[in-house]
PDB file of N, CA and C in Angstrom:
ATOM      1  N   UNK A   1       8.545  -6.093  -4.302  1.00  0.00           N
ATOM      2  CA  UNK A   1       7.551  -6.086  -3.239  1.00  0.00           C
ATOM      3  C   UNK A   1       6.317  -6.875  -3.670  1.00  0.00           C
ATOM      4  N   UNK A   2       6.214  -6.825  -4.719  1.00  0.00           N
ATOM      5  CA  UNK A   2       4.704  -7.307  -5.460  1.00  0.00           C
ATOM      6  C   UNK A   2       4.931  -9.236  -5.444  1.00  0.00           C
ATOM      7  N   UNK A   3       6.312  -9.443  -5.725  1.00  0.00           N
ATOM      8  CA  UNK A   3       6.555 -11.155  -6.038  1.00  0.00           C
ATOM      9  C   UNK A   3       6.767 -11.443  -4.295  1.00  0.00           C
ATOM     10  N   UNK A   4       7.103 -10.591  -3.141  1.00  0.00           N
ATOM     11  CA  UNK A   4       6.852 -11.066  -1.848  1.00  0.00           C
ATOM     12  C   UNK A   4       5.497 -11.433  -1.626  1.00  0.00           C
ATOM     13  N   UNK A   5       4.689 -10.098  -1.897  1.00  0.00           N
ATOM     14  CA  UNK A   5       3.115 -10.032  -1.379  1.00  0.00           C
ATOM     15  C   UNK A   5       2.280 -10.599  -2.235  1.00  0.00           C
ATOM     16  N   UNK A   6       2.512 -11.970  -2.596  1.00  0.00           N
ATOM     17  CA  UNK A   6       1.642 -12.591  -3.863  1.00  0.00           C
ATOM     18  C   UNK A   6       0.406 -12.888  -3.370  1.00  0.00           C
ATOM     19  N   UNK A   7       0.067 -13.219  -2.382  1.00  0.00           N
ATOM     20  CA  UNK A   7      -0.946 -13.889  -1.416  1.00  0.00           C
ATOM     21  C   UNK A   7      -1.717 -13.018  -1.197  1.00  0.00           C
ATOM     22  N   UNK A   8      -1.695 -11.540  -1.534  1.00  0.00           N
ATOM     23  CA  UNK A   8      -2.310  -9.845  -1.803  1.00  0.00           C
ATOM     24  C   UNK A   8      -3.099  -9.928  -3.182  1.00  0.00           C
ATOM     25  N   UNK A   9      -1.801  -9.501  -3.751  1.00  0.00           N
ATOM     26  CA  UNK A   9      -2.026  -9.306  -4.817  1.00  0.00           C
ATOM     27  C   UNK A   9      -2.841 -10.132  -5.703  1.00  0.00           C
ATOM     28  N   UNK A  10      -2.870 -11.762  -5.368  1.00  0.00           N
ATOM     29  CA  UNK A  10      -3.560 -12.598  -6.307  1.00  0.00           C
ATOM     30  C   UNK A  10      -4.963 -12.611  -5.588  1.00  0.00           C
ATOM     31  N   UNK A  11      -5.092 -11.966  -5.166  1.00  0.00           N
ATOM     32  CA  UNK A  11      -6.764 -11.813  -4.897  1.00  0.00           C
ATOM     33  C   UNK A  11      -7.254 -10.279  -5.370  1.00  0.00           C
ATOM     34  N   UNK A  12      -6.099  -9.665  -5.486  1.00  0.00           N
ATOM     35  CA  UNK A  12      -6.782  -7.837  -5.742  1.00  0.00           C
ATOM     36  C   UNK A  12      -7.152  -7.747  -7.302  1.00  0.00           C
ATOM     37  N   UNK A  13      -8.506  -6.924  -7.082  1.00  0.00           N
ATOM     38  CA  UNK A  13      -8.915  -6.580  -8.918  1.00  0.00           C
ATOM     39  C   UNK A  13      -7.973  -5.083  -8.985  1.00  0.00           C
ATOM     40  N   UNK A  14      -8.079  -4.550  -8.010  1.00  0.00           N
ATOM     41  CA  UNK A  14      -7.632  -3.046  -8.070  1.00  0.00           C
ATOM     42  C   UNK A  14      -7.609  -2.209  -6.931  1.00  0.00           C
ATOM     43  N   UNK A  15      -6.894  -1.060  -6.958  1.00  0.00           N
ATOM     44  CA  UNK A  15      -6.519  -0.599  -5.980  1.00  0.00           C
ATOM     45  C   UNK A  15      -6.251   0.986  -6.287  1.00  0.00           C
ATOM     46  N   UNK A  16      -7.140   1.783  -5.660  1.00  0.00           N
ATOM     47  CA  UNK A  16      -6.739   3.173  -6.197  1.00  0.00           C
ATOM     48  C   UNK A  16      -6.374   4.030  -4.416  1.00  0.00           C
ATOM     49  N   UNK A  17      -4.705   4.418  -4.850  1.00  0.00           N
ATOM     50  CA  UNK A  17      -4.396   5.304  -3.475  1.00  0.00           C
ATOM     51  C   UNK A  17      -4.311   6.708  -3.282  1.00  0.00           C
ATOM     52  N   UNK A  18      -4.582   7.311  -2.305  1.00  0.00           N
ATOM     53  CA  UNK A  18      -4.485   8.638  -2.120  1.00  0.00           C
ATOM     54  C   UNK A  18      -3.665   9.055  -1.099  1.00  0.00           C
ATOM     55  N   UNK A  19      -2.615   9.735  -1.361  1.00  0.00           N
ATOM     56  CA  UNK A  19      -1.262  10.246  -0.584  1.00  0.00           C
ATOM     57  C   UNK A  19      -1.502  10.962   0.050  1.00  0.00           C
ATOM     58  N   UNK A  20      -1.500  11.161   1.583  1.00  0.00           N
ATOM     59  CA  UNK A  20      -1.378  12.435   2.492  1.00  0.00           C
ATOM     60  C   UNK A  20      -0.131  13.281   2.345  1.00  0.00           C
ATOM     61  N   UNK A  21       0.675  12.271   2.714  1.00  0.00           N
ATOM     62  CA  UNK A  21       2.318  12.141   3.242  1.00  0.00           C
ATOM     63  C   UNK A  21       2.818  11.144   1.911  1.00  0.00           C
ATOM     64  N   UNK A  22       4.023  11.871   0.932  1.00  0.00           N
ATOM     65  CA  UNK A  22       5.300  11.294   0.659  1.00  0.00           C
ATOM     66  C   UNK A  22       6.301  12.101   0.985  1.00  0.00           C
ATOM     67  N   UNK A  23       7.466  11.157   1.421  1.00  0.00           N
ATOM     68  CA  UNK A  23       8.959  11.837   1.866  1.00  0.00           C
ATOM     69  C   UNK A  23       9.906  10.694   1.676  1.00  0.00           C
ATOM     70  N   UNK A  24      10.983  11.574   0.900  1.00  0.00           N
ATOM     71  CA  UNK A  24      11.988  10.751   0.795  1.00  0.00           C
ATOM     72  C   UNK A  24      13.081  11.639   1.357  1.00  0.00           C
ATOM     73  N   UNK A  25      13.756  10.332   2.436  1.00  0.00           N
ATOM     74  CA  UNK A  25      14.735  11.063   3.433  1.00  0.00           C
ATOM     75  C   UNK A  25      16.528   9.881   2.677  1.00  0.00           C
ATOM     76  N   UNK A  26      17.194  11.053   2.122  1.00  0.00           N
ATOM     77  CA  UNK A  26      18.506  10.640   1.558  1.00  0.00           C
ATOM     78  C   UNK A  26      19.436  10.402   2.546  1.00  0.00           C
ATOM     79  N   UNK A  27      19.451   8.984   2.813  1.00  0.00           N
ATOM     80  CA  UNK A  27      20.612   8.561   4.107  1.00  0.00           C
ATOM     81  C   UNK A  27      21.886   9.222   4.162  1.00  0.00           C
ATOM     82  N   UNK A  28      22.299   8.125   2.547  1.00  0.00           N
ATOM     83  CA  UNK A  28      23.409   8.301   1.970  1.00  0.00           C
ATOM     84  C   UNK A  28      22.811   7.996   0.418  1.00  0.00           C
ATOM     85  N   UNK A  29      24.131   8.744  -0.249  1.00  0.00           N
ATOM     86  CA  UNK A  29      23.949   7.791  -1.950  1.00  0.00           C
ATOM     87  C   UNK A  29      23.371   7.083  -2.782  1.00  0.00           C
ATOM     88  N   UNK A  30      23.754   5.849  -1.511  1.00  0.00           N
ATOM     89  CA  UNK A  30      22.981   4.684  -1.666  1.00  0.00           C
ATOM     90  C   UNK A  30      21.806   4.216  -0.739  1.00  0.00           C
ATOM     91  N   UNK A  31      21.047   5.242  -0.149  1.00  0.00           N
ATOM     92  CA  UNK A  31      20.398   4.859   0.927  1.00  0.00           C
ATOM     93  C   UNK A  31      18.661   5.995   1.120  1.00  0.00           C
ATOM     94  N   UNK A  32      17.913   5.244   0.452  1.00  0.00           N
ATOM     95  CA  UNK A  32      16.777   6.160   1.134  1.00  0.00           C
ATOM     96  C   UNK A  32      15.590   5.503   1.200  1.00  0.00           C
ATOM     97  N   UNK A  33      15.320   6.419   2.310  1.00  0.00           N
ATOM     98  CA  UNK A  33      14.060   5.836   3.446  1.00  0.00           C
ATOM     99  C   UNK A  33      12.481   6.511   2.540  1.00  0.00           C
ATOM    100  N   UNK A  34      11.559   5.677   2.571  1.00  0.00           N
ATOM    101  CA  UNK A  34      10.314   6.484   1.889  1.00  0.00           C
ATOM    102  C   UNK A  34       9.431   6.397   3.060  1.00  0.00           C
ATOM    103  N   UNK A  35       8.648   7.380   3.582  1.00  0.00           N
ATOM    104  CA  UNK A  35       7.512   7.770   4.295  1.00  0.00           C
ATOM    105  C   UNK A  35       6.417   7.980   3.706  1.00  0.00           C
ATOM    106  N   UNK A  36       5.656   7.455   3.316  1.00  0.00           N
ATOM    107  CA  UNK A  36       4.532   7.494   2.828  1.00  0.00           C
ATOM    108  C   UNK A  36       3.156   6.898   3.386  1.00  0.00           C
ATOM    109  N   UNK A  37       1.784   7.792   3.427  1.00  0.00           N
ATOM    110  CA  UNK A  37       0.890   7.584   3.973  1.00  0.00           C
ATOM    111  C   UNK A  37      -0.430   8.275   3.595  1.00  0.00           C
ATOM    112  N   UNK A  38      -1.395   7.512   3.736  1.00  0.00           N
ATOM    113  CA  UNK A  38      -3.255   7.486   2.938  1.00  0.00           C
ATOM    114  C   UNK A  38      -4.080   6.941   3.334  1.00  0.00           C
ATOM    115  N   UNK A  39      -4.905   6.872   2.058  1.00  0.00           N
ATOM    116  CA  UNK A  39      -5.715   6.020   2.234  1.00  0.00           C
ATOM    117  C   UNK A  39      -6.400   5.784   0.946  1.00  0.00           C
ATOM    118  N   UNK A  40      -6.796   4.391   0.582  1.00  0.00           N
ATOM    119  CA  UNK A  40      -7.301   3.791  -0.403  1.00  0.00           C
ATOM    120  C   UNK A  40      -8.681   2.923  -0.340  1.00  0.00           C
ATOM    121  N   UNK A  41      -9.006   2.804  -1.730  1.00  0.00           N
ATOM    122  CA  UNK A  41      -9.913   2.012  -2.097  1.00  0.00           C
ATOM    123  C   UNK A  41      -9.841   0.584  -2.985  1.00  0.00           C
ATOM    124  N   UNK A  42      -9.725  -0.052  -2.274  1.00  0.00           N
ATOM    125  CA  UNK A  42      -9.622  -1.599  -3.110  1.00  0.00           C
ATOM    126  C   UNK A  42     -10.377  -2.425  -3.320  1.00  0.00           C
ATOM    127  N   UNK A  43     -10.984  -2.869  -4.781  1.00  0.00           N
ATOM    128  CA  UNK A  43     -11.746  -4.116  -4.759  1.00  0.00           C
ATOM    129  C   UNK A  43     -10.649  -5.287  -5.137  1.00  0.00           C
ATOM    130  N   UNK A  44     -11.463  -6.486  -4.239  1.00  0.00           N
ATOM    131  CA  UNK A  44     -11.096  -8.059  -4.184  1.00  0.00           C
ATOM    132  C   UNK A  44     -11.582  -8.426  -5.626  1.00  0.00           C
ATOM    133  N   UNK A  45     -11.017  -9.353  -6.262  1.00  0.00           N
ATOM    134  CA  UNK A  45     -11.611 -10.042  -7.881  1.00  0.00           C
ATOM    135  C   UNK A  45     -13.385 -10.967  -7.361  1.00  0.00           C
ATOM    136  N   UNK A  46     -13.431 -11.149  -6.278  1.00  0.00           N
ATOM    137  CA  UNK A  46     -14.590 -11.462  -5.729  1.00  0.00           C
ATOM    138  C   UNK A  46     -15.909  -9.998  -5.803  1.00  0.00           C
ATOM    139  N   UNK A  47     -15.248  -9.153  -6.171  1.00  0.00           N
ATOM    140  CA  UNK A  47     -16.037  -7.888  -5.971  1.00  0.00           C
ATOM    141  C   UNK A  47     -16.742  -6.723  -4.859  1.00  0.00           C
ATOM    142  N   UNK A  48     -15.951  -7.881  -3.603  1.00  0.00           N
ATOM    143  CA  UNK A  48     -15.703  -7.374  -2.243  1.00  0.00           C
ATOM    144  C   UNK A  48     -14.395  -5.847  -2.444  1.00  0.00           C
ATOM    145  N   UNK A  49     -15.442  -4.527  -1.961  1.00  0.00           N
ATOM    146  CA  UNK A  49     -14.179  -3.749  -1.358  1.00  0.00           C
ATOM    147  C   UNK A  49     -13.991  -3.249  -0.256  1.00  0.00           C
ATOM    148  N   UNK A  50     -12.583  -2.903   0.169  1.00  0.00           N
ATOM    149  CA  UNK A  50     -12.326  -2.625   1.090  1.00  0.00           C
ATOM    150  C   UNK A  50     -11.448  -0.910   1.239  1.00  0.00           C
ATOM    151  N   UNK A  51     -12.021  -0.124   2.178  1.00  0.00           N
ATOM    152  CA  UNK A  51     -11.589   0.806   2.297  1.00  0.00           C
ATOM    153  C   UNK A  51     -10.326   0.880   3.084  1.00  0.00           C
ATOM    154  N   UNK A  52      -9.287   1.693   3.050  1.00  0.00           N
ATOM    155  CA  UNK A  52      -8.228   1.253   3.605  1.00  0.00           C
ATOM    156  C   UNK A  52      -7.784   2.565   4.213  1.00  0.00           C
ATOM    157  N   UNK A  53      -7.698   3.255   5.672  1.00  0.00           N
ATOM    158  CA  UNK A  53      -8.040   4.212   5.901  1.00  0.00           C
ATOM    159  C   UNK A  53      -8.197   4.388   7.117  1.00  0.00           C
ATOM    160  N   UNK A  54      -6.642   4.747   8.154  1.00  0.00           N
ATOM    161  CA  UNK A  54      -5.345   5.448   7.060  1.00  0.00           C
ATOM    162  C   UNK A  54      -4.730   4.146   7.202  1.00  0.00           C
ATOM    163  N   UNK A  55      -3.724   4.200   6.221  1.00  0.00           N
ATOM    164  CA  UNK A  55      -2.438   3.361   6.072  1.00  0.00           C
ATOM    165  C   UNK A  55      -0.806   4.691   6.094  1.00  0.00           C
ATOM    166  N   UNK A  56      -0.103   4.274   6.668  1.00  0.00           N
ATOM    167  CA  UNK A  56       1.221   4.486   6.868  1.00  0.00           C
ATOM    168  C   UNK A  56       2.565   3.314   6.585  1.00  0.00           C
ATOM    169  N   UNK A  57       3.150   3.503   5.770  1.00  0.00           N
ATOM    170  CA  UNK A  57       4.094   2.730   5.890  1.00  0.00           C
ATOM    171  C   UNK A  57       5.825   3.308   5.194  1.00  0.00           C
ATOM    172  N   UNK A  58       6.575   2.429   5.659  1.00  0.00           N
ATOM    173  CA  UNK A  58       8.177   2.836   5.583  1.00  0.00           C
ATOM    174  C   UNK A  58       8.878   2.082   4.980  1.00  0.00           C
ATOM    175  N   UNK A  59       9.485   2.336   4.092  1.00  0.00           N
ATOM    176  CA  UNK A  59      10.633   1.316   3.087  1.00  0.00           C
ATOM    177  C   UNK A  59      12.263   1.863   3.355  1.00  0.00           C
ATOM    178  N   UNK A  60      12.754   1.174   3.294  1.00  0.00           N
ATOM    179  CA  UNK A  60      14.205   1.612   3.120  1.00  0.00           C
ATOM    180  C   UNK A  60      14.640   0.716   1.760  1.00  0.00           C
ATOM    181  N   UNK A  61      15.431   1.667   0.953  1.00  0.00           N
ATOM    182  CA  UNK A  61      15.877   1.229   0.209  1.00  0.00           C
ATOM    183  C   UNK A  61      17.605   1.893  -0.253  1.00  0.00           C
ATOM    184  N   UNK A  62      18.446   0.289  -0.545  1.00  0.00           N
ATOM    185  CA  UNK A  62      19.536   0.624  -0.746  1.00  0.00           C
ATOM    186  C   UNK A  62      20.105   0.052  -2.281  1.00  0.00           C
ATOM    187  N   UNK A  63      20.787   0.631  -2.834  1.00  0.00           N
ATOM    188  CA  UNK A  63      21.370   0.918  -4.392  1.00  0.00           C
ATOM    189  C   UNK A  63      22.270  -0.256  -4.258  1.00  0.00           C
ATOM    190  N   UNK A  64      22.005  -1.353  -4.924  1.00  0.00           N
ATOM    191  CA  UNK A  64      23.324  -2.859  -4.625  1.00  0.00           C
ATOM    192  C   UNK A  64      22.968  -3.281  -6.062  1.00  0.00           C
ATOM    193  N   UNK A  65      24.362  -3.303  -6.722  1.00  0.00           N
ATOM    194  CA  UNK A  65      24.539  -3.922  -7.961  1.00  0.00           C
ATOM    195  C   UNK A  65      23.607  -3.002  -8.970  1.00  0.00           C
ATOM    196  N   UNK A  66      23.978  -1.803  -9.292  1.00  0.00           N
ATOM    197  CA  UNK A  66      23.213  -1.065  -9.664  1.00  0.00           C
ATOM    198  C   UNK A  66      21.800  -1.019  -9.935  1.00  0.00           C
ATOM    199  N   UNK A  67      20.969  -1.093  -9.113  1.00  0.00           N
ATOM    200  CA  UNK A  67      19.645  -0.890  -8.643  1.00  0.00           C
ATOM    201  C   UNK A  67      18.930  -1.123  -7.187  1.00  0.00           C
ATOM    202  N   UNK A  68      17.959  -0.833  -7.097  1.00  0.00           N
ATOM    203  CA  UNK A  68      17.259  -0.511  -5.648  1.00  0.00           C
ATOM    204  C   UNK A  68      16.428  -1.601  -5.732  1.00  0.00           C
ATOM    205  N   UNK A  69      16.609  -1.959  -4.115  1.00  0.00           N
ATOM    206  CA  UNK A  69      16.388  -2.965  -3.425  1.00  0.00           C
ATOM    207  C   UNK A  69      15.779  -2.480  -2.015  1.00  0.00           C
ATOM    208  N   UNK A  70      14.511  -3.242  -1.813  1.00  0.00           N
ATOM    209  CA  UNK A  70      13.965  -2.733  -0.662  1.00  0.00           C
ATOM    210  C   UNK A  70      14.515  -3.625   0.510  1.00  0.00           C
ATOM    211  N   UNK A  71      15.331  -3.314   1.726  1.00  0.00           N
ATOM    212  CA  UNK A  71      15.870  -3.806   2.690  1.00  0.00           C
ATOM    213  C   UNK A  71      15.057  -4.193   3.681  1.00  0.00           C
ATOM    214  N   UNK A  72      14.013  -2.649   3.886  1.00  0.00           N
ATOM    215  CA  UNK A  72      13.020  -2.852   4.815  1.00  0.00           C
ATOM    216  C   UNK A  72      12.103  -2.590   4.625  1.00  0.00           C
ATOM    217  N   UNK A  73      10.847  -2.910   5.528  1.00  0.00           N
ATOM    218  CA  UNK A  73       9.712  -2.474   4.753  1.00  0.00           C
ATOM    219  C   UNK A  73       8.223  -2.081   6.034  1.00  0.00           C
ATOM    220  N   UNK A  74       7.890  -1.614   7.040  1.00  0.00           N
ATOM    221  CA  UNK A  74       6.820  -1.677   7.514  1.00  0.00           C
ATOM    222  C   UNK A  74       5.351  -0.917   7.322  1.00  0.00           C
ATOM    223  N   UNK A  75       4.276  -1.552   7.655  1.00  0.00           N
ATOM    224  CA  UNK A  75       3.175  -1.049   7.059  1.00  0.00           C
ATOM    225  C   UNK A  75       2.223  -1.515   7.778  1.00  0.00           C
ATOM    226  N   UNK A  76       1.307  -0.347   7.765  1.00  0.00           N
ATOM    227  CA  UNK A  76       0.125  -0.060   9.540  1.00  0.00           C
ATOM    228  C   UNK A  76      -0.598   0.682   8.374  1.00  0.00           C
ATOM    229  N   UNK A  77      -1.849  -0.465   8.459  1.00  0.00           N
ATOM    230  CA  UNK A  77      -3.609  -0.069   8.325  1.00  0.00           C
ATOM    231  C   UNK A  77      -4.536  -0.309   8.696  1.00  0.00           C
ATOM    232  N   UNK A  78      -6.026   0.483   8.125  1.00  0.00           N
ATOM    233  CA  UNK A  78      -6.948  -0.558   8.898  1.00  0.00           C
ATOM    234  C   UNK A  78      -7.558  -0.662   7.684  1.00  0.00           C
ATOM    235  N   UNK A  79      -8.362  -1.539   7.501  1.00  0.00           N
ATOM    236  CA  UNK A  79      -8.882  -2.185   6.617  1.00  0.00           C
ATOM    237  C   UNK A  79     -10.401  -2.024   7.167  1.00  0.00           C
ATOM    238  N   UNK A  80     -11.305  -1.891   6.236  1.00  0.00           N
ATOM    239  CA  UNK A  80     -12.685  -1.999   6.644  1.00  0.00           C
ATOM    240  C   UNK A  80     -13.261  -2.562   5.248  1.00  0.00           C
ATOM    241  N   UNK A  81     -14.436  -3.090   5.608  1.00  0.00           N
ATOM    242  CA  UNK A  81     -15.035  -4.021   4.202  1.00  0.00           C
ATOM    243  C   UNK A  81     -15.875  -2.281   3.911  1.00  0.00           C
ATOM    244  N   UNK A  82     -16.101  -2.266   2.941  1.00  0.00           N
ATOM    245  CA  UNK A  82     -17.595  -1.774   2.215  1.00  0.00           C
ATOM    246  C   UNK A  82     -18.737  -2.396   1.946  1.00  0.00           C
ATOM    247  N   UNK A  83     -20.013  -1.871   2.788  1.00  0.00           N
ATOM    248  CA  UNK A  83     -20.796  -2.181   2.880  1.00  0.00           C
ATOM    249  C   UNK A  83     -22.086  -1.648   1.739  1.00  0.00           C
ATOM    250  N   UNK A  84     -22.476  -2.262   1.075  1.00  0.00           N
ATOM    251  CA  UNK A  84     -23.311  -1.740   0.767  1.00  0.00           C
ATOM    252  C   UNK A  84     -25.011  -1.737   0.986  1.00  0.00           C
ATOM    253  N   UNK A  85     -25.663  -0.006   1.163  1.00  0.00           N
ATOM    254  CA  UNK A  85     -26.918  -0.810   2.165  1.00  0.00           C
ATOM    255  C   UNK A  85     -28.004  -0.892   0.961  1.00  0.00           C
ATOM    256  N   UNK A  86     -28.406  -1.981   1.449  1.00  0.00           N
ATOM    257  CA  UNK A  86     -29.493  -2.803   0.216  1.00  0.00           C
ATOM    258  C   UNK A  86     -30.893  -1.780   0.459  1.00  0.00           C
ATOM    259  N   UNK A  87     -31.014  -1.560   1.766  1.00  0.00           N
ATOM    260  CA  UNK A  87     -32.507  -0.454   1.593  1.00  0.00           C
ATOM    261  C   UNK A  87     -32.463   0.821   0.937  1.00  0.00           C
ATOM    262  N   UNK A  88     -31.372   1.486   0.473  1.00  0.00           N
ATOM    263  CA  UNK A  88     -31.417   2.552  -0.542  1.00  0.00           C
ATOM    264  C   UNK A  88     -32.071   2.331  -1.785  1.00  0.00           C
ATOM    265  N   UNK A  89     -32.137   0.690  -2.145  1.00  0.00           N
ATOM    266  CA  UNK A  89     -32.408   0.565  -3.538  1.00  0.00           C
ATOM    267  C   UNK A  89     -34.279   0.337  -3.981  1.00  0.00           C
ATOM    268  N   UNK A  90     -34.450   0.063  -2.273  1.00  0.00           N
ATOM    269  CA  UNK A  90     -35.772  -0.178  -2.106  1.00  0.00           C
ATOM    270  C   UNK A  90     -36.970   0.933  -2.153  1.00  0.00           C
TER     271      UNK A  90
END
């Protein structure tokens, strides 16, 4: 997921998440769905962050050639910058 979303990732310094919701639903064997959903805090390497809040998203993953492989993948957030207010400091 990380070598898809490079165009993310090569701008993120960091990223800390907080889980409402994890669930893992066993299709089959070889087959499970992850439900997972939060909300996070991320700074940009620019030093821009962004609150992320909520996010929900869904993976499916299936067992091929002995290991897991994400088949599918969707993901719903909102993103807001962090602001910081300069008259507190005044």
């Amino acid at each position: 997921m990380k070598n898809i979303l490079t165009y993310y990732f090569d701008v993120l310094e960091s990223q800390t998440y907080t889980h409402d919701v994890v669930m893992f639903t066993f299709v089959y064997r070889n087959t499970v769905i992850l439900t997972y959903g939060g909300s996070a805090l991320t700074t940009l390497k620019c030093q821009q962050q962004l609150t992320i809040d909520p996010f929900a998203a869904t993976l499916v993953f299936r067992k091929m050639d002995s290991s897991w492989k994400i088949i599918y993948s969707h993901e719903s957030a909102v993103l807001m910058p962090v602001v910081i207010d300069s008259t507190a400091t005044q």
